[in-house]
N, C-alpha and C. Protein backbone atom coordinates (compact mmCIF):
# COMPACT_ATOMS: atom_id res chain seq x y z
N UNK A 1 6.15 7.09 -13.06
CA UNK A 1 6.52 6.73 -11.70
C UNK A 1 5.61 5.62 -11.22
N UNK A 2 6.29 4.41 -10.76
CA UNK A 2 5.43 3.56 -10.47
C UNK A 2 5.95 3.19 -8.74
N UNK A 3 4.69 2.85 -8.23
CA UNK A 3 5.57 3.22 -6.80
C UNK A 3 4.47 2.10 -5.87
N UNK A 4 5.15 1.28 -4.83
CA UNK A 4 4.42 1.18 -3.63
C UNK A 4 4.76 1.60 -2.55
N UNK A 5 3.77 1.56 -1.84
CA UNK A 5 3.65 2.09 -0.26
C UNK A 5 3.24 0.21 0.84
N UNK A 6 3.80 0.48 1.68
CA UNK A 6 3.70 -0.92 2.60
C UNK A 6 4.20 -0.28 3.78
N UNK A 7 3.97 -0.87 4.95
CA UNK A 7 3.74 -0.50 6.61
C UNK A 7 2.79 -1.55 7.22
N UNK A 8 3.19 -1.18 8.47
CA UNK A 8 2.18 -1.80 9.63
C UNK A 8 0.86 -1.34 9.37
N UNK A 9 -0.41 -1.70 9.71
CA UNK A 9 -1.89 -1.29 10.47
C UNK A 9 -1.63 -0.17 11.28
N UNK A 10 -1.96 1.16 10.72
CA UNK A 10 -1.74 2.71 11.10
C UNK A 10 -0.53 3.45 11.38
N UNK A 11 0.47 2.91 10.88
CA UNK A 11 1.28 3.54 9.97
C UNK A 11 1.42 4.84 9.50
N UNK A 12 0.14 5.06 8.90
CA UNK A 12 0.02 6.30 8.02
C UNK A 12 0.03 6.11 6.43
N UNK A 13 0.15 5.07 5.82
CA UNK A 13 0.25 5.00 4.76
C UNK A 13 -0.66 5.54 3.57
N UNK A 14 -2.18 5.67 4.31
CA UNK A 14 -3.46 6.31 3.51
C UNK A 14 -3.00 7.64 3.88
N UNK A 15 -2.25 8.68 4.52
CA UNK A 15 -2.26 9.75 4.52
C UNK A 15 -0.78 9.98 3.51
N UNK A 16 0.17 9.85 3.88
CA UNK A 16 1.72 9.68 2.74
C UNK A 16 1.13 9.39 1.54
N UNK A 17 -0.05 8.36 1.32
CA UNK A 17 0.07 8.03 0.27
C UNK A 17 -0.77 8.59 -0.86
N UNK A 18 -1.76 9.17 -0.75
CA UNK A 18 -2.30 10.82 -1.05
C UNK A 18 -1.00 11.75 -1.46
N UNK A 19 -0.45 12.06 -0.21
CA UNK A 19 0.42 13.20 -0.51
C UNK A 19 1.76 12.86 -1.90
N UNK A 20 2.00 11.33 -1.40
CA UNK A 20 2.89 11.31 -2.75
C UNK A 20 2.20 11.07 -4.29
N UNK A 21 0.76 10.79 -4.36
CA UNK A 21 0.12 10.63 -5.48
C UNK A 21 -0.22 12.30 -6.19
N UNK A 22 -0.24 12.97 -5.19
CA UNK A 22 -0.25 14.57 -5.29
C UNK A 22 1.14 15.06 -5.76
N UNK A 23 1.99 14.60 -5.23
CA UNK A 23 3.55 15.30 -5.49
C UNK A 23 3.78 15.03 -6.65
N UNK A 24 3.67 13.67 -7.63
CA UNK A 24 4.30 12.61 -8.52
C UNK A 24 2.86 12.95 -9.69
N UNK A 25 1.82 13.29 -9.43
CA UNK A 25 0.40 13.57 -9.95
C UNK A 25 0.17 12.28 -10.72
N UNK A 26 0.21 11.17 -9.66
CA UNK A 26 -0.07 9.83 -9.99
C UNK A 26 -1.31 9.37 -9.11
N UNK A 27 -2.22 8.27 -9.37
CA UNK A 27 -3.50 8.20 -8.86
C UNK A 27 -2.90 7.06 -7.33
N UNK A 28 -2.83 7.68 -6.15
CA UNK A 28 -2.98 6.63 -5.55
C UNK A 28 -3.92 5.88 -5.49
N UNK A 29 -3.90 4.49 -5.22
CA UNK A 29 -4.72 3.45 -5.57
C UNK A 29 -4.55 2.78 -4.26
N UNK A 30 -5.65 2.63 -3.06
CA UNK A 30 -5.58 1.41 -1.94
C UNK A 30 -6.76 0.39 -2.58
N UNK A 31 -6.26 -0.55 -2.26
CA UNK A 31 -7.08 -1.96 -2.39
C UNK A 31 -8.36 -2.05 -1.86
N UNK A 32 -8.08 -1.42 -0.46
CA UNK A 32 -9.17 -1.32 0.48
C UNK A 32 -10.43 -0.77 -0.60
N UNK A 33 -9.75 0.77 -0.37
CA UNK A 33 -10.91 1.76 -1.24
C UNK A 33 -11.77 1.37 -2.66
N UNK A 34 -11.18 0.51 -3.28
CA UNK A 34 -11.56 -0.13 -4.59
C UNK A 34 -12.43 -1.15 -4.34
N UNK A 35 -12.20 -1.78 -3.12
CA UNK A 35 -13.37 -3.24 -2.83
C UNK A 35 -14.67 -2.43 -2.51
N UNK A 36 -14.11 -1.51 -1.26
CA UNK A 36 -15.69 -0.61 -1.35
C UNK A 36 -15.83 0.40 -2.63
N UNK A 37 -15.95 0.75 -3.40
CA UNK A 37 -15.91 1.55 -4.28
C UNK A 37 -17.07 0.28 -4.89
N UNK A 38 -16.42 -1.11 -5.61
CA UNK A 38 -17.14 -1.71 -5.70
C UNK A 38 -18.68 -2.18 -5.03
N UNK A 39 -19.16 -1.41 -4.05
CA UNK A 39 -20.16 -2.30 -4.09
C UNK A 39 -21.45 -1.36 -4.75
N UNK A 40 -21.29 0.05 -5.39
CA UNK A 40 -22.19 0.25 -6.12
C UNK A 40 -22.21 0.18 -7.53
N UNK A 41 -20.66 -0.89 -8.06
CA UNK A 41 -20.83 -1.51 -9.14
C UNK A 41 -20.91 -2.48 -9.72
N UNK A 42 -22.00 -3.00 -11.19
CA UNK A 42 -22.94 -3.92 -10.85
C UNK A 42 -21.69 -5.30 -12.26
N UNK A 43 -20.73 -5.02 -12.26
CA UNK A 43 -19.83 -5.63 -13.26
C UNK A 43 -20.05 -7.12 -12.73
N UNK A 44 -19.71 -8.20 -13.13
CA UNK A 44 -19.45 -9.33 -12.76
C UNK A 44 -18.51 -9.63 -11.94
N UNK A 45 -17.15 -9.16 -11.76
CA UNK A 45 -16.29 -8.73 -10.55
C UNK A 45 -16.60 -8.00 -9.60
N UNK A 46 -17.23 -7.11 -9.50
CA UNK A 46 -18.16 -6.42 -8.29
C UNK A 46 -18.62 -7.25 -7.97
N UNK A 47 -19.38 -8.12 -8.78
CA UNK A 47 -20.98 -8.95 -7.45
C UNK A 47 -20.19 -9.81 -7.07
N UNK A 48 -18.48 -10.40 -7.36
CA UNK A 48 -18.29 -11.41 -6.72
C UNK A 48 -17.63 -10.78 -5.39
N UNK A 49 -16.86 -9.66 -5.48
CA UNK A 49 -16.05 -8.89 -4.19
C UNK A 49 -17.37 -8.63 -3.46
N UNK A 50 -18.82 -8.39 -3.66
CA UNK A 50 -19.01 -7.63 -3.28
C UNK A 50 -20.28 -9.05 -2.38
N UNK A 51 -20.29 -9.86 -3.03
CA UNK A 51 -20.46 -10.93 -1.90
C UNK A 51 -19.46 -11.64 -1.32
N UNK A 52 -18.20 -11.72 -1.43
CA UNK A 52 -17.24 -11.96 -0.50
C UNK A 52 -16.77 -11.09 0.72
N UNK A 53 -17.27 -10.07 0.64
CA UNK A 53 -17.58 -9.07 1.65
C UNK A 53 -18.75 -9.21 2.46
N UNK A 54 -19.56 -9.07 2.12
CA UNK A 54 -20.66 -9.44 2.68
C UNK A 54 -20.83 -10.63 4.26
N UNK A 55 -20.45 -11.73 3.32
CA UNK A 55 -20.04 -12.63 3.95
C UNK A 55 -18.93 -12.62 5.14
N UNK A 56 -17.97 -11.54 4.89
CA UNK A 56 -16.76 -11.75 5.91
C UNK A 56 -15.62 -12.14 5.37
N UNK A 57 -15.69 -12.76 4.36
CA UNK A 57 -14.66 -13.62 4.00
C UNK A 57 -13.26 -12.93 3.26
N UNK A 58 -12.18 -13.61 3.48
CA UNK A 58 -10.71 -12.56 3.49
C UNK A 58 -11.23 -12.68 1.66
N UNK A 59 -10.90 -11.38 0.64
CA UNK A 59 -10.99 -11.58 -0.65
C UNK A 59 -9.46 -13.23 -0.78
N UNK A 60 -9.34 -13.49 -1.82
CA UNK A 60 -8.92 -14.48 -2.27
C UNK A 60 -7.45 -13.74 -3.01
N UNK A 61 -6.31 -14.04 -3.25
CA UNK A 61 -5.68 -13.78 -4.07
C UNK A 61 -6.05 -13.52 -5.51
N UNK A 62 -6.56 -14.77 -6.02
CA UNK A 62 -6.67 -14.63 -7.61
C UNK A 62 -7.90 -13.15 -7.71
N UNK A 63 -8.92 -13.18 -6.68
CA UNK A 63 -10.13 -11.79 -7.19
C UNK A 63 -9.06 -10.21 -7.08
N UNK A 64 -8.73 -10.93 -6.12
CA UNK A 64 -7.84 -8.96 -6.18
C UNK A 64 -6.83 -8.82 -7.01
N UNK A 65 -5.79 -10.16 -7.55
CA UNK A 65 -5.18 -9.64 -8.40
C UNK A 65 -6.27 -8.90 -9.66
N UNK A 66 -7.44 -9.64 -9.73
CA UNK A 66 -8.12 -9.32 -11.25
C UNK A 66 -8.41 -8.25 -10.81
N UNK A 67 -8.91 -7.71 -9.52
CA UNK A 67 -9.40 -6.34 -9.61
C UNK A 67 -8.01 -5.17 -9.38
N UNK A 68 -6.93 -5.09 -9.34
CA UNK A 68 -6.14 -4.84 -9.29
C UNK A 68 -5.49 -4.32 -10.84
N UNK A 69 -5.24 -5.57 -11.83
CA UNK A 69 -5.02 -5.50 -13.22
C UNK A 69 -6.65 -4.95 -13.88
N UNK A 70 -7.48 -4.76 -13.40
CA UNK A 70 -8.10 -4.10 -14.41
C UNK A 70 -8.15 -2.96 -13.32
N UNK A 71 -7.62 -2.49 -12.59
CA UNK A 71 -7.69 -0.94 -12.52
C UNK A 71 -6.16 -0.46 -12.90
N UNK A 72 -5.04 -1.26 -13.12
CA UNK A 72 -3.68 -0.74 -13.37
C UNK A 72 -4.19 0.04 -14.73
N UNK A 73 -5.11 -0.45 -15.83
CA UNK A 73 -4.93 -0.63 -17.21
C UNK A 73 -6.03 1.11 -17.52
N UNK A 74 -6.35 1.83 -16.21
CA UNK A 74 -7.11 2.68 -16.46
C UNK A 74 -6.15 4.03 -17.09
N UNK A 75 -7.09 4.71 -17.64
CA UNK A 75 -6.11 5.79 -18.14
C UNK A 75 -5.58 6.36 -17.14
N UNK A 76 -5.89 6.87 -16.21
CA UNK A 76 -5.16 7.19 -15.21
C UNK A 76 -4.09 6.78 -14.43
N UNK A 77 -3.53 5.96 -15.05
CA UNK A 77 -2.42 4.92 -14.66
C UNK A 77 -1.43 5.16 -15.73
N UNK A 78 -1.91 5.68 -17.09
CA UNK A 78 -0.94 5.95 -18.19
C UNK A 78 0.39 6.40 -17.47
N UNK A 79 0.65 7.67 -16.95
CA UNK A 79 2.11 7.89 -16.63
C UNK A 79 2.36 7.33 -15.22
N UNK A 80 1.91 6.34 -14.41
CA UNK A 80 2.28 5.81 -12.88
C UNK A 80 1.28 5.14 -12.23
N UNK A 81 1.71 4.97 -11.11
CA UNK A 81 0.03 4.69 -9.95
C UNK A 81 1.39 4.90 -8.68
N UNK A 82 0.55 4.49 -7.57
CA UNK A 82 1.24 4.36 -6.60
C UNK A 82 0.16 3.52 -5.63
N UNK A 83 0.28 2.28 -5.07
CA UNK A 83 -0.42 1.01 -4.77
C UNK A 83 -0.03 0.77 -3.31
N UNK A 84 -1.15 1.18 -2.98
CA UNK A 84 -1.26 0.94 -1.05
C UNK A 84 -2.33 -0.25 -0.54
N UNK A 85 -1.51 -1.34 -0.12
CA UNK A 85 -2.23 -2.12 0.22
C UNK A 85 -2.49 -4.08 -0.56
N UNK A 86 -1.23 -3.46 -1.72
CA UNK A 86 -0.81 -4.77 -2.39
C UNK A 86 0.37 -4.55 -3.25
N UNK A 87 1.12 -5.50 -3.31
CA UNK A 87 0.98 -6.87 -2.97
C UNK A 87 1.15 -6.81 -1.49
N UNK A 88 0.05 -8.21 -1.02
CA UNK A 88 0.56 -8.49 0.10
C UNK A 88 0.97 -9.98 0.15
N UNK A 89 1.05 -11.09 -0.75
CA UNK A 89 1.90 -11.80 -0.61
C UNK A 89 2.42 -12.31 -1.31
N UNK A 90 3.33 -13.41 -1.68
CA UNK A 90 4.31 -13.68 -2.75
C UNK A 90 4.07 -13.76 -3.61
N UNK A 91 2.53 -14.56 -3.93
CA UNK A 91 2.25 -14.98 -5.04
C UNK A 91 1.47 -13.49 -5.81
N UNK A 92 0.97 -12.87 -4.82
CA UNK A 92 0.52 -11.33 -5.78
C UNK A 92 1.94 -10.31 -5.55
N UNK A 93 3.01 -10.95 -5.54
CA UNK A 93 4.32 -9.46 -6.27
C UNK A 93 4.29 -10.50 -7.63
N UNK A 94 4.41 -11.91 -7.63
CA UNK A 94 4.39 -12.40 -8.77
C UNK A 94 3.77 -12.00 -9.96
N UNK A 95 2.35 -12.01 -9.19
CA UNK A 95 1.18 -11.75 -10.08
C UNK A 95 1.90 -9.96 -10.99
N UNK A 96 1.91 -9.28 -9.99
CA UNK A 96 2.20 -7.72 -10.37
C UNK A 96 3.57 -7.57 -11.20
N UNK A 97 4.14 -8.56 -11.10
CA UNK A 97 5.52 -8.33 -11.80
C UNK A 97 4.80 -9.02 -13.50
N UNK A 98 3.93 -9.75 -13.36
CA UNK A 98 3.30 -10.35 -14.60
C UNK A 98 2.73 -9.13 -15.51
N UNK A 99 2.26 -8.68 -14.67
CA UNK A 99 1.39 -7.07 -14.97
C UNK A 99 1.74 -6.23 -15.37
N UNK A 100 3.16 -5.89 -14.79
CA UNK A 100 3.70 -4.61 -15.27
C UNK A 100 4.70 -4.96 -16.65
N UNK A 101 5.10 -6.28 -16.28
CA UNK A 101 5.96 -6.68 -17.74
C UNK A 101 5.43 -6.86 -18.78
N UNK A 102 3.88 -7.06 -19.12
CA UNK A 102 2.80 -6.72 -19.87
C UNK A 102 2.90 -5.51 -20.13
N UNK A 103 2.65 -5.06 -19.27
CA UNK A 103 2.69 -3.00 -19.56
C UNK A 103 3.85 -2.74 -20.10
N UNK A 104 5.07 -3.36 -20.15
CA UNK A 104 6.46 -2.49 -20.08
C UNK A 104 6.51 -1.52 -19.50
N UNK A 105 6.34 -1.54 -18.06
CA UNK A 105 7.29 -0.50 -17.35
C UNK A 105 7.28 -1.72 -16.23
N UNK A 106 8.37 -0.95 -14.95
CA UNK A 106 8.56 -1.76 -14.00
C UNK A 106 8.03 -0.96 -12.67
N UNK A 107 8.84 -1.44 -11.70
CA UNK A 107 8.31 -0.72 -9.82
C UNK A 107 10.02 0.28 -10.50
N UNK A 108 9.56 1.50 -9.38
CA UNK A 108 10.89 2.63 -9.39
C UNK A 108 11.25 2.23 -8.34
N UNK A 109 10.40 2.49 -7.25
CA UNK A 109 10.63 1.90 -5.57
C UNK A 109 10.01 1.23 -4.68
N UNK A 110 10.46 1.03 -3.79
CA UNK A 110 8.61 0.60 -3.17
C UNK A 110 8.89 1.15 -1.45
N UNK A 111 8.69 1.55 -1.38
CA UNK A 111 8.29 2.62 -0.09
C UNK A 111 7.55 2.09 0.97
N UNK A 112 8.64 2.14 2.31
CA UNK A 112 8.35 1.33 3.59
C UNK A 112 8.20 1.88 4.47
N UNK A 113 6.97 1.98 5.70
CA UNK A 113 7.16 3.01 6.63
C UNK A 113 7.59 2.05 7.60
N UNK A 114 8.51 2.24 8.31
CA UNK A 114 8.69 1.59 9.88
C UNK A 114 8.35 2.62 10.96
N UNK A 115 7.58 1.63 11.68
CA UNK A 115 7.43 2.17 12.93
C UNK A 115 7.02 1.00 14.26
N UNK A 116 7.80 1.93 15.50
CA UNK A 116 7.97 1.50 16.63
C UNK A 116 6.33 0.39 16.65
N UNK A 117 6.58 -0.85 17.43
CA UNK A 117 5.49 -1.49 17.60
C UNK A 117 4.61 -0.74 18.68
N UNK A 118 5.50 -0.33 19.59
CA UNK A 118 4.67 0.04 20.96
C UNK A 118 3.92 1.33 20.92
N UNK A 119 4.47 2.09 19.87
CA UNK A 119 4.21 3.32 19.57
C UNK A 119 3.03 3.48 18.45
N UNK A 120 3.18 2.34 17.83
CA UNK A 120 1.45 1.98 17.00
C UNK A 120 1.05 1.51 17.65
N UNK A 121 0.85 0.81 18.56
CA UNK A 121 -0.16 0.11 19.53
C UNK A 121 -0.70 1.45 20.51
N UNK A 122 -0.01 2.54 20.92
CA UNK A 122 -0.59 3.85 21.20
C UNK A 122 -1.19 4.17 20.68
N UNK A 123 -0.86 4.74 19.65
CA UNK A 123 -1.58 5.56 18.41
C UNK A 123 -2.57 5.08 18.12
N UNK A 124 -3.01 3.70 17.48
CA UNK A 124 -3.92 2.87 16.93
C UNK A 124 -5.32 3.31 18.32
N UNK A 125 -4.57 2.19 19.59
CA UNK A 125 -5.49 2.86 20.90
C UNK A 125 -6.32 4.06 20.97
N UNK A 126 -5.55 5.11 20.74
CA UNK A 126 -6.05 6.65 21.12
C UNK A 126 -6.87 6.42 19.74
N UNK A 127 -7.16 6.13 18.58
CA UNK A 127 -7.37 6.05 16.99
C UNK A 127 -8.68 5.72 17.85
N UNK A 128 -9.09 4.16 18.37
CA UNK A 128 -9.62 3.45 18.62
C UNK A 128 -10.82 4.47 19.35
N UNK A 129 -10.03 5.31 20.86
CA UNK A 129 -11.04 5.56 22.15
C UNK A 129 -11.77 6.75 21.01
N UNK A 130 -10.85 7.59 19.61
CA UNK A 130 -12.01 8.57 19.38
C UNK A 130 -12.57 8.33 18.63
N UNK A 131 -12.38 7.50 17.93
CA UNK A 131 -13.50 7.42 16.56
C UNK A 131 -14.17 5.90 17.09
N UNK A 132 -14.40 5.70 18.04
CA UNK A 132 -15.03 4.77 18.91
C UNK A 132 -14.99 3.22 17.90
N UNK A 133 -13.83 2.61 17.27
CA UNK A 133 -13.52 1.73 16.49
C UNK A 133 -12.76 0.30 17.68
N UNK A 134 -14.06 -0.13 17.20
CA UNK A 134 -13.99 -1.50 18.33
C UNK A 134 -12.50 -2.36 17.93
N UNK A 135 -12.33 -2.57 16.93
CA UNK A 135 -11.12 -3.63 16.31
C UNK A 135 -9.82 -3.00 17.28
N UNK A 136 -9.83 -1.83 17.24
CA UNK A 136 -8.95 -1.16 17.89
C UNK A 136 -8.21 -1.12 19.49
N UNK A 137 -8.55 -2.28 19.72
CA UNK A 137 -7.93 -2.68 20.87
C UNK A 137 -6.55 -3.19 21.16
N UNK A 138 -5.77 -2.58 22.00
CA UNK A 138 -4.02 -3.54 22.17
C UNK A 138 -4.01 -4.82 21.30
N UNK A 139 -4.86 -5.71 22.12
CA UNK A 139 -4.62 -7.52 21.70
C UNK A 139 -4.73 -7.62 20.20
N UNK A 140 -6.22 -6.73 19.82
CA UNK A 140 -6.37 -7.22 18.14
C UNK A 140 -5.55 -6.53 17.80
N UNK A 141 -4.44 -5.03 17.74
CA UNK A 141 -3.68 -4.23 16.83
C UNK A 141 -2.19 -5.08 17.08
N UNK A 142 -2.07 -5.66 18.15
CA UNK A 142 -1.27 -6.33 18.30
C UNK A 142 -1.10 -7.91 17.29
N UNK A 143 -2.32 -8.58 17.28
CA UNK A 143 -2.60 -9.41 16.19
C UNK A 143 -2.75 -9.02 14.56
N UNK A 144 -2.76 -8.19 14.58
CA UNK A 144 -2.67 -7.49 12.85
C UNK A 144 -1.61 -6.63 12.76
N UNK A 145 -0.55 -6.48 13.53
CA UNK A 145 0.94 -6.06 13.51
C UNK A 145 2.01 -7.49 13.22
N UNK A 146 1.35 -8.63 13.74
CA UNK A 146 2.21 -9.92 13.78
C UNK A 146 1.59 -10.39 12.74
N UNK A 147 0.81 -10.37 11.98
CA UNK A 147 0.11 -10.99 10.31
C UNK A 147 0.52 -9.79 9.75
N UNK A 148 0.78 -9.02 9.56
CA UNK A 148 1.84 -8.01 9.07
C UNK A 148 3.05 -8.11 9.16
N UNK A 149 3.64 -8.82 9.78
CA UNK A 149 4.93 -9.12 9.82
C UNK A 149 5.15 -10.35 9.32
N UNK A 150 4.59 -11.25 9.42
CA UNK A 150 4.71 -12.84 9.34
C UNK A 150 4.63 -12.32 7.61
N UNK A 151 3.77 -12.10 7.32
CA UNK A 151 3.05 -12.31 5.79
C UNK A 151 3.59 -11.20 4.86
N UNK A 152 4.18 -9.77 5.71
CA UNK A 152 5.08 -9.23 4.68
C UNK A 152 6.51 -8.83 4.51
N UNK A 153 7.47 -9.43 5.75
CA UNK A 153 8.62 -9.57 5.88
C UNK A 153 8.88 -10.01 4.81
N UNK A 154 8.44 -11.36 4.11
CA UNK A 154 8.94 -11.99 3.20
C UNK A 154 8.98 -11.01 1.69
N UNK A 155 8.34 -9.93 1.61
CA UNK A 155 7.90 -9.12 0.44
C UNK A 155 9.04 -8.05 0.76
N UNK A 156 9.22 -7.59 2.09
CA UNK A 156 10.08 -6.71 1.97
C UNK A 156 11.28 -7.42 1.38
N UNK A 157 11.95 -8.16 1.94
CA UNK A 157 13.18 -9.27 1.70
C UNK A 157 13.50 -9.18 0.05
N UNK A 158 12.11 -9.38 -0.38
CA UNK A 158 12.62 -9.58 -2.10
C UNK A 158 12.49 -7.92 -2.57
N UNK A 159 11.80 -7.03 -2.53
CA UNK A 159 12.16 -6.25 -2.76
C UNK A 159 13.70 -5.11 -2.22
N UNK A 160 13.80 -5.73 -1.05
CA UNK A 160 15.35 -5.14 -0.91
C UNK A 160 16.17 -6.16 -1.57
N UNK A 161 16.00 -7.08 -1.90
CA UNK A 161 17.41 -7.75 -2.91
C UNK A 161 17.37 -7.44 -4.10
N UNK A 162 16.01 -6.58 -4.71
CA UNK A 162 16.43 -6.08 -6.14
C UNK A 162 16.53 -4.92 -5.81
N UNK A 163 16.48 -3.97 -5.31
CA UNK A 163 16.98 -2.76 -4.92
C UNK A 163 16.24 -1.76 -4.93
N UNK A 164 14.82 -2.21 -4.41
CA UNK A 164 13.97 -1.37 -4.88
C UNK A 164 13.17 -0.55 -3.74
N UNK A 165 13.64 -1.40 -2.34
CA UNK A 165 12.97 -0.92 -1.06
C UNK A 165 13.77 0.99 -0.66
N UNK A 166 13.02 1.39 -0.20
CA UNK A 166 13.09 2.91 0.23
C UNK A 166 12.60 2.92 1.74
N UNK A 167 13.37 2.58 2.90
CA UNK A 167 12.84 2.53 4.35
C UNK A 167 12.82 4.41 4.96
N UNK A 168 11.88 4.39 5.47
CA UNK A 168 11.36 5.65 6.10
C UNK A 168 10.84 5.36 7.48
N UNK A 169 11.56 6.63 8.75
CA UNK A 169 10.77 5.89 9.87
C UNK A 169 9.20 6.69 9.87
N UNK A 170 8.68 6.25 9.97
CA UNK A 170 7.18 6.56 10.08
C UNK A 170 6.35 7.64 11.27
N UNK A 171 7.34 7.45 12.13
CA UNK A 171 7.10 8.06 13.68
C UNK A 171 7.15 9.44 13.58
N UNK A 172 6.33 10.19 14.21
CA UNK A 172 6.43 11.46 14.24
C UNK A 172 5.28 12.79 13.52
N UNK A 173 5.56 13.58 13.69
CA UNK A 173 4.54 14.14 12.81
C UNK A 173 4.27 14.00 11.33
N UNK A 174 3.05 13.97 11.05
CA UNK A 174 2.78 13.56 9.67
C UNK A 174 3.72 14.77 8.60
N UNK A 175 3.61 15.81 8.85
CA UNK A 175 4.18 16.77 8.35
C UNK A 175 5.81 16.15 7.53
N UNK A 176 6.29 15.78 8.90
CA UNK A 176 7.62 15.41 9.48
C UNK A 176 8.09 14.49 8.41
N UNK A 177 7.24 13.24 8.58
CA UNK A 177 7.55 12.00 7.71
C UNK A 177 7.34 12.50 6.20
N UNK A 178 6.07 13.25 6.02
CA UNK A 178 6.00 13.37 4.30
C UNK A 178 7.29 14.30 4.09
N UNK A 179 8.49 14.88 4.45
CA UNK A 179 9.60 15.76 4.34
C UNK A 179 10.84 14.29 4.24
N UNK A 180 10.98 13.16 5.25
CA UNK A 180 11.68 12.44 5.21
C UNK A 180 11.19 11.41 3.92
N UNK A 181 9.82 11.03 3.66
CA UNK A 181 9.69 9.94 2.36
C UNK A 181 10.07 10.95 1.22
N UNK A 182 9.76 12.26 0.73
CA UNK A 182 10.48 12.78 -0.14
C UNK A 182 11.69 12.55 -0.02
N UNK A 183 12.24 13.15 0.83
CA UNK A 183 13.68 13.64 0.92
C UNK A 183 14.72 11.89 0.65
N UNK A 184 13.73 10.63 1.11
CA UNK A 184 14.67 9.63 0.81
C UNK A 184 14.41 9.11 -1.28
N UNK A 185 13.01 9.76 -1.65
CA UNK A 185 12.71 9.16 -3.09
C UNK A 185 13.45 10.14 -3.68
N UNK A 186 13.82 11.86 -3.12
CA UNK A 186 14.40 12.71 -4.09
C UNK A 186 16.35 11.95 -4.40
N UNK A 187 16.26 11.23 -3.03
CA UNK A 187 17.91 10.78 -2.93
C UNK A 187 17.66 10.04 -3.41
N UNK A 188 16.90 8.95 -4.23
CA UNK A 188 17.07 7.91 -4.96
C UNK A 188 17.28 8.33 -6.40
N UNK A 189 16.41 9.28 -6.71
CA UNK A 189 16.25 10.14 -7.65
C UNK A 189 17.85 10.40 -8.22
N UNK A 190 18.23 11.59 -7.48
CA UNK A 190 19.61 11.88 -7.23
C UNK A 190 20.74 10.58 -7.43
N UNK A 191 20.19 9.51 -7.56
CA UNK A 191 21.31 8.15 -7.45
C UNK A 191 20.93 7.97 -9.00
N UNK A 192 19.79 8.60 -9.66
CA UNK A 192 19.63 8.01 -10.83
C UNK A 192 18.81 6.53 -10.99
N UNK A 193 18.17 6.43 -9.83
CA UNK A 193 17.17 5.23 -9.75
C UNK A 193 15.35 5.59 -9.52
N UNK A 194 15.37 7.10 -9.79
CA UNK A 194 14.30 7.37 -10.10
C UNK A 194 14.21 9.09 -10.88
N UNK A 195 13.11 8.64 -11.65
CA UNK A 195 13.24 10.09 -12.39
C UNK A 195 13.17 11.22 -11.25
N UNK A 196 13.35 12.22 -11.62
CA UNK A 196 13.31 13.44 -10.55
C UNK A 196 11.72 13.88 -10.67
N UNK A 197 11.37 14.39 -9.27
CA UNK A 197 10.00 14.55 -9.58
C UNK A 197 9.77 15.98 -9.60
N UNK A 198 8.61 16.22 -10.08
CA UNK A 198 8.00 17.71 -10.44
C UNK A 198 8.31 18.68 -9.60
């Protein structure tokens, strides 16, 4: 099972995306978690993520695809992954379609949460006042909802013309949604566009 996860900035996608790496007993993998993961390792790709961090600076396309393809190739990837947090733009689905056609296998689906703008700009807020997370303000969640859109509309687009997008609304209890993202991958399943899961 090879699978992505994509959404807005709090979404929920780090919580779904656990639960479906649990269901499928595939390693979810966020991008995020791997850059920090990196900085207590001392590889030659570490010290470069791990001073591009440092610094501030957005990672680069070409470093994350590399750190990306050398974590696809771990054993734990043998039967799937499920990838939160890339591709995020054209040139890395490129990159990943390079990757997996190397591997011989392909994407099964790729898994979309939608949700209300105004209703993440709540959520995010209340996110913000308790875990006292400064970024978390209307204007900036509002600015990283519109670079989320600008920069991955175009990703959804190609993955719904090969047939691979799975839309889920996102809203609601977490409970709620992990019952609706099954219930839409078991119906894909059921179409014969993905194996049936455990």
């Amino acid at each position: 099972m090879h699978l992505l996860i994509m959404g807005p900035p709090g979404a929920g996608k780090g919580t779904q995306a656990s639960r479906i790496g649990g269901h499928y007993s595939i390693p979810a993998i966020s991008t995020g978690d791997m850059f920090r993961a990196m900085k207590d390792s001392d590889t030659p790709l570490a010290k470069q993520v791990q001073e591009i961090m440092t610094s501030g600076a957005y990672v680069p396309d070409e470093v994350t695809n590399a750190v990306v393809a050398d974590r696809l190739v771990a054993d734990d990837c043998a039967d799937g992954f499920l990838l939160d947090g890339y591709p995020r733009t054209l040139d890395q689905v490129s990159f990943l379609d390079g990757v997996l056609k190397e591997a011989d296998c392909e994407l099964d689906a790729v898994i979309s949460l939608s949700v209300d703008a105004d209703e993440l700009v709540a959520r995010l807020t209340r996110r913000g006042a308790t875990d006292g997370r400064a970024d978390d303000t209307p204007e900036a969640i509002r600015t990283r909802q519109q670079v989320y859109a600008d920069q991955t509309a175009p990703l959804l687009d190609v993955y719904r013309e090969r047939g691979l997008l799975v839309e889920v609304d996102g809203l609601g209890d977490i409970d709620d949604v992990t019952r609706r993202l099954f219930a839409a991958l078991d119906q894909r399943a059921g179409d014969g566009a993905l194996v049936a899961s455990s």
